[in-house]
PDB file of N, CA and C in Angstrom:
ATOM      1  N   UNK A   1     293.093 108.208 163.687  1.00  0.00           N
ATOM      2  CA  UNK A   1     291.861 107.462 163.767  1.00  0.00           C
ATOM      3  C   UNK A   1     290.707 108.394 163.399  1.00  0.00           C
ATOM      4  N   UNK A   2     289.880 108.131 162.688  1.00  0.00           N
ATOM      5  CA  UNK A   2     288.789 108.865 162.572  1.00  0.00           C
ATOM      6  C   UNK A   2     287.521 107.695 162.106  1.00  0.00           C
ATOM      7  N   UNK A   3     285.704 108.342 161.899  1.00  0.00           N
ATOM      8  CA  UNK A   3     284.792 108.212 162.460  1.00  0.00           C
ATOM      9  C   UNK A   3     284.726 107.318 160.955  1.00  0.00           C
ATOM     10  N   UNK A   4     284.520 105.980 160.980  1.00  0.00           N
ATOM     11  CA  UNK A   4     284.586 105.065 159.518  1.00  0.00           C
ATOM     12  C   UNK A   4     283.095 105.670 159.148  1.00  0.00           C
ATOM     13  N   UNK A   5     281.980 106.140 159.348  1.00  0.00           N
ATOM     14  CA  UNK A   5     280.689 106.059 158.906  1.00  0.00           C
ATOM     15  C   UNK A   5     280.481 107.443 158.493  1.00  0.00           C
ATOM     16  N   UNK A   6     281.616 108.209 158.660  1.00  0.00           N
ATOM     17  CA  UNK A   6     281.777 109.646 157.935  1.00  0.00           C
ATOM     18  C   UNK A   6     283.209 110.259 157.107  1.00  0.00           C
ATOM     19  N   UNK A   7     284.444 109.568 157.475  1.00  0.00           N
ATOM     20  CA  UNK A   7     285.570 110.111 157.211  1.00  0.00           C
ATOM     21  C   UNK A   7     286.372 108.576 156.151  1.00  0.00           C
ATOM     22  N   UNK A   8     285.769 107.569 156.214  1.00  0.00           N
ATOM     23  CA  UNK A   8     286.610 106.689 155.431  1.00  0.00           C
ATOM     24  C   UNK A   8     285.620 105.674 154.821  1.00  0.00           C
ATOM     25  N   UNK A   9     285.498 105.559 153.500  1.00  0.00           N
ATOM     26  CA  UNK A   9     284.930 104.575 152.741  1.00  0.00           C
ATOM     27  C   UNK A   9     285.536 103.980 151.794  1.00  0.00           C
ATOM     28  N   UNK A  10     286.680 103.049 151.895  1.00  0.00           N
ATOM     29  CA  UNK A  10     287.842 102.265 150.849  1.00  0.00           C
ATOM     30  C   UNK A  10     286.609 101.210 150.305  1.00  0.00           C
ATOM     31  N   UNK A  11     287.229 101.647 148.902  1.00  0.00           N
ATOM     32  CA  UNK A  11     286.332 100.948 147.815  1.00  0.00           C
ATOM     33  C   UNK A  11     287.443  99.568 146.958  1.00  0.00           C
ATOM     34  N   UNK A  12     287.225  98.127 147.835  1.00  0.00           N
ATOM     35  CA  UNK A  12     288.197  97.931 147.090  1.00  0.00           C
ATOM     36  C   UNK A  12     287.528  96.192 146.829  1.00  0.00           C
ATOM     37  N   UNK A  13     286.094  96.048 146.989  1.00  0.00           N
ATOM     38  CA  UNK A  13     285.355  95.143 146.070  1.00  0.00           C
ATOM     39  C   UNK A  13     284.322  95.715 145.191  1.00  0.00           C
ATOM     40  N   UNK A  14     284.344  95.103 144.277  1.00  0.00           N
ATOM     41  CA  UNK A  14     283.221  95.013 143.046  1.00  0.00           C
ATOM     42  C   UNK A  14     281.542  95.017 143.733  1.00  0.00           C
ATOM     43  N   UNK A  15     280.770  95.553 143.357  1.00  0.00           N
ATOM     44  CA  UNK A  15     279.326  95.857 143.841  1.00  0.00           C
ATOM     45  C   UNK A  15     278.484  94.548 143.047  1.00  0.00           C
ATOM     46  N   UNK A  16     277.934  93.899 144.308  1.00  0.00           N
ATOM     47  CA  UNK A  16     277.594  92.804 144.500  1.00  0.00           C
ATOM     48  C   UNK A  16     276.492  92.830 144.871  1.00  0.00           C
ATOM     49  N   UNK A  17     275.492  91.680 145.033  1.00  0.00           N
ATOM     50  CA  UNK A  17     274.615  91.277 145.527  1.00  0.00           C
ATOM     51  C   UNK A  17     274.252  92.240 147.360  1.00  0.00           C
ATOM     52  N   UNK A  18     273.239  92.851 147.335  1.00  0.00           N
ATOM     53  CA  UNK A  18     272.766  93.828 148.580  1.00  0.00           C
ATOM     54  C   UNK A  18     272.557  92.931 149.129  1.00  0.00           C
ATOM     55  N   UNK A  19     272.929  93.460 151.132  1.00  0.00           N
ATOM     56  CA  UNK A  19     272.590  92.215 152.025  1.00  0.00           C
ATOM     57  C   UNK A  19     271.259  92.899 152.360  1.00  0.00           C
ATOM     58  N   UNK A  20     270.237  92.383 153.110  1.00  0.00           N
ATOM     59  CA  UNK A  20     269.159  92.822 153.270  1.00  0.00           C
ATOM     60  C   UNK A  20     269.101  92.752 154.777  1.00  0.00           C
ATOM     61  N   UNK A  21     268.576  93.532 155.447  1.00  0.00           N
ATOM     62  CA  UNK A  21     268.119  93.837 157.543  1.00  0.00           C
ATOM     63  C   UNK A  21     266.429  93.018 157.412  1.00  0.00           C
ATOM     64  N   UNK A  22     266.339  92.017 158.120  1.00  0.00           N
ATOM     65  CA  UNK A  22     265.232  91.490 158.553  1.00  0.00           C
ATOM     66  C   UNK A  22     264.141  91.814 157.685  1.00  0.00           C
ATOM     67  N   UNK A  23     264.804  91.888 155.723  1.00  0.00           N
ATOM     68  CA  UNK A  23     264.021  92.072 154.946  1.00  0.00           C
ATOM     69  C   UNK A  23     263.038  92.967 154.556  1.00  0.00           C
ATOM     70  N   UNK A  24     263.614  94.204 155.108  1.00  0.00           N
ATOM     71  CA  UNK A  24     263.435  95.610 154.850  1.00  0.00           C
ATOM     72  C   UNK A  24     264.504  95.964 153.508  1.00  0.00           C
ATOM     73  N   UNK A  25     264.452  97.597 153.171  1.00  0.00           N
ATOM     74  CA  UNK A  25     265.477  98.233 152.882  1.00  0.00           C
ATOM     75  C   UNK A  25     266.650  96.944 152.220  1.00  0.00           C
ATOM     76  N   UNK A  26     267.361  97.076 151.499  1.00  0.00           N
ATOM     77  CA  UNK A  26     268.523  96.382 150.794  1.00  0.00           C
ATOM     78  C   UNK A  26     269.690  97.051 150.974  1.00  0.00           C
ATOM     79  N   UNK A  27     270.472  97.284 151.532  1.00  0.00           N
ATOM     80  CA  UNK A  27     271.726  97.591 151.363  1.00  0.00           C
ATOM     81  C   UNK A  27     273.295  97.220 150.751  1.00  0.00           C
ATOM     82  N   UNK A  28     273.499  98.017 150.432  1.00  0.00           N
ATOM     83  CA  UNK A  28     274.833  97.615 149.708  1.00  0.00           C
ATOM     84  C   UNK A  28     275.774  97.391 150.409  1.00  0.00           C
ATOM     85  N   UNK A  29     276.833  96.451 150.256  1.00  0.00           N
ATOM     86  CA  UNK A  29     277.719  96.031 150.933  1.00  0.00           C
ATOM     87  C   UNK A  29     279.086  96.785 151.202  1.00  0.00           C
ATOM     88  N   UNK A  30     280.084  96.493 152.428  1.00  0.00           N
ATOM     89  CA  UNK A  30     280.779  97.605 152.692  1.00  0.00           C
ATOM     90  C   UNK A  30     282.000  97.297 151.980  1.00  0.00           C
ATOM     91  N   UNK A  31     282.754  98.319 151.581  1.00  0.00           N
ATOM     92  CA  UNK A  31     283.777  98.259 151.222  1.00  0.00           C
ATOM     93  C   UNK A  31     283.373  98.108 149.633  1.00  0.00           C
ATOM     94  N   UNK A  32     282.119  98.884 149.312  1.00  0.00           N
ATOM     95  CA  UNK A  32     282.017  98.825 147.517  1.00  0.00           C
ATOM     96  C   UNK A  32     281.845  99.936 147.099  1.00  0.00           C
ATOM     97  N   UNK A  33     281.642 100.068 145.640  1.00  0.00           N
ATOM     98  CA  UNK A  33     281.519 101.391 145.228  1.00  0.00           C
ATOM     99  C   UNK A  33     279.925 101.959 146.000  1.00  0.00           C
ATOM    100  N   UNK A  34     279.139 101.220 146.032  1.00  0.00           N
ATOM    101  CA  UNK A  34     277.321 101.620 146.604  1.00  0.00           C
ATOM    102  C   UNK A  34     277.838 102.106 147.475  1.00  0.00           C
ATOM    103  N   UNK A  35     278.495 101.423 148.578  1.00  0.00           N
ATOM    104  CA  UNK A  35     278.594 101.745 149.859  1.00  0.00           C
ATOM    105  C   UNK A  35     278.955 102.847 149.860  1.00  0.00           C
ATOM    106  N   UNK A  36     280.089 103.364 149.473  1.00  0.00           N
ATOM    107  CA  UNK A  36     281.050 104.842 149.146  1.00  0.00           C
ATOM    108  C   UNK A  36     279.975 106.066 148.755  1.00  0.00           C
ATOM    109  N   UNK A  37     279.359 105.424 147.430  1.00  0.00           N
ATOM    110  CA  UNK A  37     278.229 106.218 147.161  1.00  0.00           C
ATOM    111  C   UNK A  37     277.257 107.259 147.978  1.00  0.00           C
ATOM    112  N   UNK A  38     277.085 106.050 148.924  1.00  0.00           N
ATOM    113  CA  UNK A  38     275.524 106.000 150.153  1.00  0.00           C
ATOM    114  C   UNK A  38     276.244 106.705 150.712  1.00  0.00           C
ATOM    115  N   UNK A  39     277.183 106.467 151.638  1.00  0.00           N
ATOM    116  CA  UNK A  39     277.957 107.690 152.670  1.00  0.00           C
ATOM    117  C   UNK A  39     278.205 109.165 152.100  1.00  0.00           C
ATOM    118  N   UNK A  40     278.522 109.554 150.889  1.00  0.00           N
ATOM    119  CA  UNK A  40     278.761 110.519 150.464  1.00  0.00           C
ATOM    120  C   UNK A  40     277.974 111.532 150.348  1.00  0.00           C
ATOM    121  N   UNK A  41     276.370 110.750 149.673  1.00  0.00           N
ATOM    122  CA  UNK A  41     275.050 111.342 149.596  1.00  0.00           C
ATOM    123  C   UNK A  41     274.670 111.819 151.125  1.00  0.00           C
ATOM    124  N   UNK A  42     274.833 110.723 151.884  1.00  0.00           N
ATOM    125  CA  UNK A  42     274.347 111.028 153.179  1.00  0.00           C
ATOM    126  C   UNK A  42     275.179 112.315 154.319  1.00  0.00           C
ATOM    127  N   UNK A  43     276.225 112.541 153.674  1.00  0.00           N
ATOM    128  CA  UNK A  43     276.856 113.443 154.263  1.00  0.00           C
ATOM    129  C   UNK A  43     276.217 114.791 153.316  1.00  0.00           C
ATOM    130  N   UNK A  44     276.420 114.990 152.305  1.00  0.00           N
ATOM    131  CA  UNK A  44     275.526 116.067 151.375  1.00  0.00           C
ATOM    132  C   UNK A  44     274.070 116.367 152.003  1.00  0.00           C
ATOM    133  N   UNK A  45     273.241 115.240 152.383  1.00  0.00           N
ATOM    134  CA  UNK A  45     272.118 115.594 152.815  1.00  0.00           C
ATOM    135  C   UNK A  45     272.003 116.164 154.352  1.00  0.00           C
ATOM    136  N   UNK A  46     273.076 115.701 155.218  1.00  0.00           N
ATOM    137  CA  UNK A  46     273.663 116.445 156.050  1.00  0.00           C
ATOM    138  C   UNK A  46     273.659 117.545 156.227  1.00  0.00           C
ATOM    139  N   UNK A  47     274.430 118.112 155.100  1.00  0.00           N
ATOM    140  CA  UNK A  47     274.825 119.669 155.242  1.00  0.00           C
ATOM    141  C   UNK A  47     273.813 120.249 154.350  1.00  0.00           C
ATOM    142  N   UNK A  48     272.970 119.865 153.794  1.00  0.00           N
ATOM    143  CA  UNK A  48     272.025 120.378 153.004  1.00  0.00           C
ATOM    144  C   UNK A  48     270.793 120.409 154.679  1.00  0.00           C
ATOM    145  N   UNK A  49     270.490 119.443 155.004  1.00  0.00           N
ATOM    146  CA  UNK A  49     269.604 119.739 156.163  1.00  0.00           C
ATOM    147  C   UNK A  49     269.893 120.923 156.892  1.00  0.00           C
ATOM    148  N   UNK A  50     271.260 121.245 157.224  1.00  0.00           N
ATOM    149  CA  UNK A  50     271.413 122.662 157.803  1.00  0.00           C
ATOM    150  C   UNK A  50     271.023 124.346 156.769  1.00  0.00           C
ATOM    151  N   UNK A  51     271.435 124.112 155.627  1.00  0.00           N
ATOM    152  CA  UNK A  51     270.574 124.921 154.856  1.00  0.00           C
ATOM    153  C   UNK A  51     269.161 124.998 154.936  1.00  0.00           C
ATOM    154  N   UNK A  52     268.758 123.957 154.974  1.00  0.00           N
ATOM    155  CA  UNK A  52     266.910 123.832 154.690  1.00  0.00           C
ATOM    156  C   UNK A  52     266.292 124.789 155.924  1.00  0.00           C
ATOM    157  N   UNK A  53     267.235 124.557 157.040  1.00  0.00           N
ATOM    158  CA  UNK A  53     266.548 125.348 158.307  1.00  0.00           C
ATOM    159  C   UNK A  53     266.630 126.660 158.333  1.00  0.00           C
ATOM    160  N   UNK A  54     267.892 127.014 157.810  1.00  0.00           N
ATOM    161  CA  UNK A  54     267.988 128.479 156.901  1.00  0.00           C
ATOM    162  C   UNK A  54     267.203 128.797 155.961  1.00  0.00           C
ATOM    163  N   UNK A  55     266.340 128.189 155.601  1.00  0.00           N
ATOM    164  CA  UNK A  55     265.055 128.535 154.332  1.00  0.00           C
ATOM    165  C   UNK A  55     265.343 128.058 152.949  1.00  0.00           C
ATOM    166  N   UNK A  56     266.423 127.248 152.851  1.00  0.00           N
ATOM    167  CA  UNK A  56     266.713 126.195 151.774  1.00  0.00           C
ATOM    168  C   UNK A  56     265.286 125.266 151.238  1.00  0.00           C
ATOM    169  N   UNK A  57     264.849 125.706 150.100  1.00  0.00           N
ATOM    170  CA  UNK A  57     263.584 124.395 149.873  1.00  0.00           C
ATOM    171  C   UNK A  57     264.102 123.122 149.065  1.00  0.00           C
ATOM    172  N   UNK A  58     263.839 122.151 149.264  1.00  0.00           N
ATOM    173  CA  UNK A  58     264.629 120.582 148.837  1.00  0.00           C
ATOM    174  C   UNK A  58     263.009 120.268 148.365  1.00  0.00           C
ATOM    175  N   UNK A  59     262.727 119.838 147.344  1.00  0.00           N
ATOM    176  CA  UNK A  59     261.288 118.750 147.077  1.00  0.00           C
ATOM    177  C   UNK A  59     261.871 117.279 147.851  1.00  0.00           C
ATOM    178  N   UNK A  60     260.197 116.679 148.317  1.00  0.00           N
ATOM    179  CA  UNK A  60     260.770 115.659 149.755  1.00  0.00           C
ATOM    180  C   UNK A  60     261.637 114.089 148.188  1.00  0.00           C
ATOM    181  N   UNK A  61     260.785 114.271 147.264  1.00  0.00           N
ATOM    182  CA  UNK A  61     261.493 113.093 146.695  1.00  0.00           C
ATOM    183  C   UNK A  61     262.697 113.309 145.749  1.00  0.00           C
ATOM    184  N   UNK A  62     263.443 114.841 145.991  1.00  0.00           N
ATOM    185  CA  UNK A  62     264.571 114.859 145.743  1.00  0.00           C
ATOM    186  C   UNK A  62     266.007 114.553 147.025  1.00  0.00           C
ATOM    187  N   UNK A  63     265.098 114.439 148.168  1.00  0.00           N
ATOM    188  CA  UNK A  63     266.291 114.840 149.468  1.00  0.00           C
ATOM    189  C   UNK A  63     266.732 113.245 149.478  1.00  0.00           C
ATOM    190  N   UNK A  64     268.535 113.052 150.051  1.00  0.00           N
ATOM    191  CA  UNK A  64     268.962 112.157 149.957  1.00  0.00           C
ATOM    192  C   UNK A  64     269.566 111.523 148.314  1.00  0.00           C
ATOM    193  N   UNK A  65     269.025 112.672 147.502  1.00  0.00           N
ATOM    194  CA  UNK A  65     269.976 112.192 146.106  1.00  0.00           C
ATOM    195  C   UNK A  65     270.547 112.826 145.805  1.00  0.00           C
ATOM    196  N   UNK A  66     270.918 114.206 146.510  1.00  0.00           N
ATOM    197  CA  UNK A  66     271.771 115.141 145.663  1.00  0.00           C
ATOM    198  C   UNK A  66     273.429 114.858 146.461  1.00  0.00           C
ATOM    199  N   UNK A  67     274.363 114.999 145.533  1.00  0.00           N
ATOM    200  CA  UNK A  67     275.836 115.241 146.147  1.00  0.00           C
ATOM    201  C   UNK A  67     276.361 116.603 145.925  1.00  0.00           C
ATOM    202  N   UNK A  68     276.653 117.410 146.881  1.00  0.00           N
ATOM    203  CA  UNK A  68     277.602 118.779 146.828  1.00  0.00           C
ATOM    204  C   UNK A  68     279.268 118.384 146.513  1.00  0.00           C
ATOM    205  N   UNK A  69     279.791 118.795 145.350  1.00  0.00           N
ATOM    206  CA  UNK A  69     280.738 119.289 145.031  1.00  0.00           C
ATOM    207  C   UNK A  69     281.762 119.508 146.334  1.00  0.00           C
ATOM    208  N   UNK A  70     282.394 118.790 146.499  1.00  0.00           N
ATOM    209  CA  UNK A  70     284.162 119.528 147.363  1.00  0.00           C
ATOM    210  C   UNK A  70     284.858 120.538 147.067  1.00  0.00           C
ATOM    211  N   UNK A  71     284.376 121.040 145.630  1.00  0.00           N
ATOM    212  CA  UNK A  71     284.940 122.473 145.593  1.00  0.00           C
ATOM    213  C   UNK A  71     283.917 123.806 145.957  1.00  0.00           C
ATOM    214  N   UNK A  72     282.075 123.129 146.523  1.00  0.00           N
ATOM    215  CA  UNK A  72     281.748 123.607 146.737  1.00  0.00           C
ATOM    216  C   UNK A  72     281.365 124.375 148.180  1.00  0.00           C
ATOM    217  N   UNK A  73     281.805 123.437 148.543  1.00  0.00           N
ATOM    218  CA  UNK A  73     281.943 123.302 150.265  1.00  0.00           C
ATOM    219  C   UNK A  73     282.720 121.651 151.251  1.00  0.00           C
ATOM    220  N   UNK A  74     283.176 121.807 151.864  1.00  0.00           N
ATOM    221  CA  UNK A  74     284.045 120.961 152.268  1.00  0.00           C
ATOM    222  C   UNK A  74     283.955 120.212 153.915  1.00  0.00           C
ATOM    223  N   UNK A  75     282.869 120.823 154.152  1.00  0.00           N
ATOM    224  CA  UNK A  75     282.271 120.262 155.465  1.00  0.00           C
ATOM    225  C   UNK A  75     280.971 121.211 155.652  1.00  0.00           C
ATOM    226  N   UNK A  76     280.090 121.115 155.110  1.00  0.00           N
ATOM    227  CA  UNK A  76     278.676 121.680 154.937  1.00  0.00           C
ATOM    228  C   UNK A  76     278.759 123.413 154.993  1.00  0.00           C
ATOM    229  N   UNK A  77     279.641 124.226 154.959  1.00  0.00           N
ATOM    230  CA  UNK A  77     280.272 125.564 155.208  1.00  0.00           C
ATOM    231  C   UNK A  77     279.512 126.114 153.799  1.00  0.00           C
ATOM    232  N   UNK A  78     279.560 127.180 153.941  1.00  0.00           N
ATOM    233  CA  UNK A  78     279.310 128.307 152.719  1.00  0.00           C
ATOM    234  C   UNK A  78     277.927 127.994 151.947  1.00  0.00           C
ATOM    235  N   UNK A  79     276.968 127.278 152.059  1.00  0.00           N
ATOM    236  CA  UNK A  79     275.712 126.845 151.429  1.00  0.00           C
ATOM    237  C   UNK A  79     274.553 127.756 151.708  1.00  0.00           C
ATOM    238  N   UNK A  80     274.801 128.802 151.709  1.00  0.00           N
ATOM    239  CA  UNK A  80     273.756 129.921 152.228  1.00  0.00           C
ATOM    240  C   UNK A  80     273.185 130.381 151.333  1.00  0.00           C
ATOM    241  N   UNK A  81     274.078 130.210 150.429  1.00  0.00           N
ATOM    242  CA  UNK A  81     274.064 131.100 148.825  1.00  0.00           C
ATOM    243  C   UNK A  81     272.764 130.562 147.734  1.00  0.00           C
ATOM    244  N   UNK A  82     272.027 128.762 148.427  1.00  0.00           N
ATOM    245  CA  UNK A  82     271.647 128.248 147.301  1.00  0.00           C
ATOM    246  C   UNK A  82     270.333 128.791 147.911  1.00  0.00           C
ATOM    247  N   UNK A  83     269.818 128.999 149.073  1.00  0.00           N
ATOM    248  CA  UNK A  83     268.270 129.462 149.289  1.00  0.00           C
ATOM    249  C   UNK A  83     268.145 130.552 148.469  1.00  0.00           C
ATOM    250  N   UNK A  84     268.988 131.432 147.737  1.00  0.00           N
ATOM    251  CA  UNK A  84     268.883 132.640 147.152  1.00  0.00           C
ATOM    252  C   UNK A  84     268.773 131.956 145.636  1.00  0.00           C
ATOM    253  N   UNK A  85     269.619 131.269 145.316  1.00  0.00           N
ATOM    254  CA  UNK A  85     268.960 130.500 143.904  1.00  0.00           C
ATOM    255  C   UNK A  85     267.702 129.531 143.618  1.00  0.00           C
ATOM    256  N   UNK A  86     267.452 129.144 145.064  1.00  0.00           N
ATOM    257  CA  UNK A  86     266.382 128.633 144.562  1.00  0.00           C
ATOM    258  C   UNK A  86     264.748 128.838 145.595  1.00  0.00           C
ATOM    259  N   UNK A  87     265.195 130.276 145.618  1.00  0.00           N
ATOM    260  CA  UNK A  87     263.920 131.223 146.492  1.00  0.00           C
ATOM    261  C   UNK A  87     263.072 130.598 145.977  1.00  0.00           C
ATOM    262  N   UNK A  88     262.637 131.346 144.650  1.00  0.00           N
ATOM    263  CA  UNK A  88     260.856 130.558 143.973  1.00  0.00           C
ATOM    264  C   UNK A  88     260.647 128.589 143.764  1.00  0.00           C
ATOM    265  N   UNK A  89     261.727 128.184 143.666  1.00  0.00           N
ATOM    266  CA  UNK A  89     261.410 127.002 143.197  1.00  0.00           C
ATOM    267  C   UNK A  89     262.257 126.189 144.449  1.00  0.00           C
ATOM    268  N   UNK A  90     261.714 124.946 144.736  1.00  0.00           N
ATOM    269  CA  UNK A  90     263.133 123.991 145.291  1.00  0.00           C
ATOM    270  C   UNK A  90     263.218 123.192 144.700  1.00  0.00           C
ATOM    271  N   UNK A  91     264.841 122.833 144.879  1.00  0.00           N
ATOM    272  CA  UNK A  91     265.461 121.995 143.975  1.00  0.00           C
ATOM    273  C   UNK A  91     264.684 120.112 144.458  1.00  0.00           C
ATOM    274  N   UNK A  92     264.568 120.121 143.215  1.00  0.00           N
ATOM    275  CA  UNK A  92     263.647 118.845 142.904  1.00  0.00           C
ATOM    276  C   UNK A  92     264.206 118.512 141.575  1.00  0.00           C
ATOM    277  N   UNK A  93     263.629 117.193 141.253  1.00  0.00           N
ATOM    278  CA  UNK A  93     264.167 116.411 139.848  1.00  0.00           C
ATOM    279  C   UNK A  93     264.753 114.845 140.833  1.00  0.00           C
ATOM    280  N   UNK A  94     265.591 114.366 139.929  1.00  0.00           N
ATOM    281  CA  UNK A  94     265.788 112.972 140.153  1.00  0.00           C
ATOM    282  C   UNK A  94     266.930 112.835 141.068  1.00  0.00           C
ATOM    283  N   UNK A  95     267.423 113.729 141.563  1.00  0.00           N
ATOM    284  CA  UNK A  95     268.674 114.304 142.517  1.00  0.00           C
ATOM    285  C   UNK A  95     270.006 114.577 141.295  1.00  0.00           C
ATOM    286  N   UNK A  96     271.230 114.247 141.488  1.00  0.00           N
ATOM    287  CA  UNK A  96     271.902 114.930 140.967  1.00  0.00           C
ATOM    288  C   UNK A  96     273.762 115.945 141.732  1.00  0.00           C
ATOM    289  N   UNK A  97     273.967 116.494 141.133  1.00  0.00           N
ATOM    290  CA  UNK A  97     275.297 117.132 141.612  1.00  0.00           C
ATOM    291  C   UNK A  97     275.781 118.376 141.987  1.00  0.00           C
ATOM    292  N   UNK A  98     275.390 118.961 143.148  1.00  0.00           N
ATOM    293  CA  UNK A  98     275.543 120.606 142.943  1.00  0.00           C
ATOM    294  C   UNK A  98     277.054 121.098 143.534  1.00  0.00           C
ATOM    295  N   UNK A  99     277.315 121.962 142.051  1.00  0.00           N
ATOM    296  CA  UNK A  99     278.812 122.942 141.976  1.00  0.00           C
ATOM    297  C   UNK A  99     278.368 124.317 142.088  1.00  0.00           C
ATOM    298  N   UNK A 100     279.531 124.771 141.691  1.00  0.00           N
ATOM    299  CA  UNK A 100     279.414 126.199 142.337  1.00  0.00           C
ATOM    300  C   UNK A 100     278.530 126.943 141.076  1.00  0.00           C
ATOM    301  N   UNK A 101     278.040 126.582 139.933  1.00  0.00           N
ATOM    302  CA  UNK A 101     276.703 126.403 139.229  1.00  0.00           C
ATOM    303  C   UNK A 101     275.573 126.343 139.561  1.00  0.00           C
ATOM    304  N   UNK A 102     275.511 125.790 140.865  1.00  0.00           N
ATOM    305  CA  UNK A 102     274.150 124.766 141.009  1.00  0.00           C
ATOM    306  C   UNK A 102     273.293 124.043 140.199  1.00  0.00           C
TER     307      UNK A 102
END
């Protein structure tokens, strides 16, 4: 058994029409590719929040779009390395995919 809102997202309908919360925010429906998507990002921003407190800089309208690589770390572990790549600048742009590249 494990935690469905972190460890399991089966993708096995077509991405459909977003249900909407008391007409806020739109969300994508469960069991789709969005949905899978959204959890994945949100776990990346996760373990990226624990960097940031380590002196990681994120621009605020890049946070929540980036995904870390599984070969780059595998439960938010080893991310120490990117405050040193991106001392002068933080990573900003339209979000995106960080490997062991960055």
């Amino acid at each position: 058994m494990v935690d469905r809102e972190v460890e399991f997202a089966p993708v096995k309908d077509a991405d459909g029409p977003t249900m909407t919360t008391y007409g806020y925010e739109a969300e994508p429906l469960p069991d789709t590719p969005a949905f899978a998507r959204r959890m994945v990002l949100a776990e990346a921003t996760n373990w990226l929040a624990g960097s940031e407190a380590n002196g990681l800089r994120i621009a605020p309208e890049t946070k929540g779009k980036i995904e870390v690589s599984f070969l780059l770390s595998y439960g938010g572990e080893n991310l120490s390395w990117l405050k040193q790549l991106y001392k002068r600048k933080p990573i900003s742009g339209p979000g995106g995919f960080l490997d062991h590249e960055g």
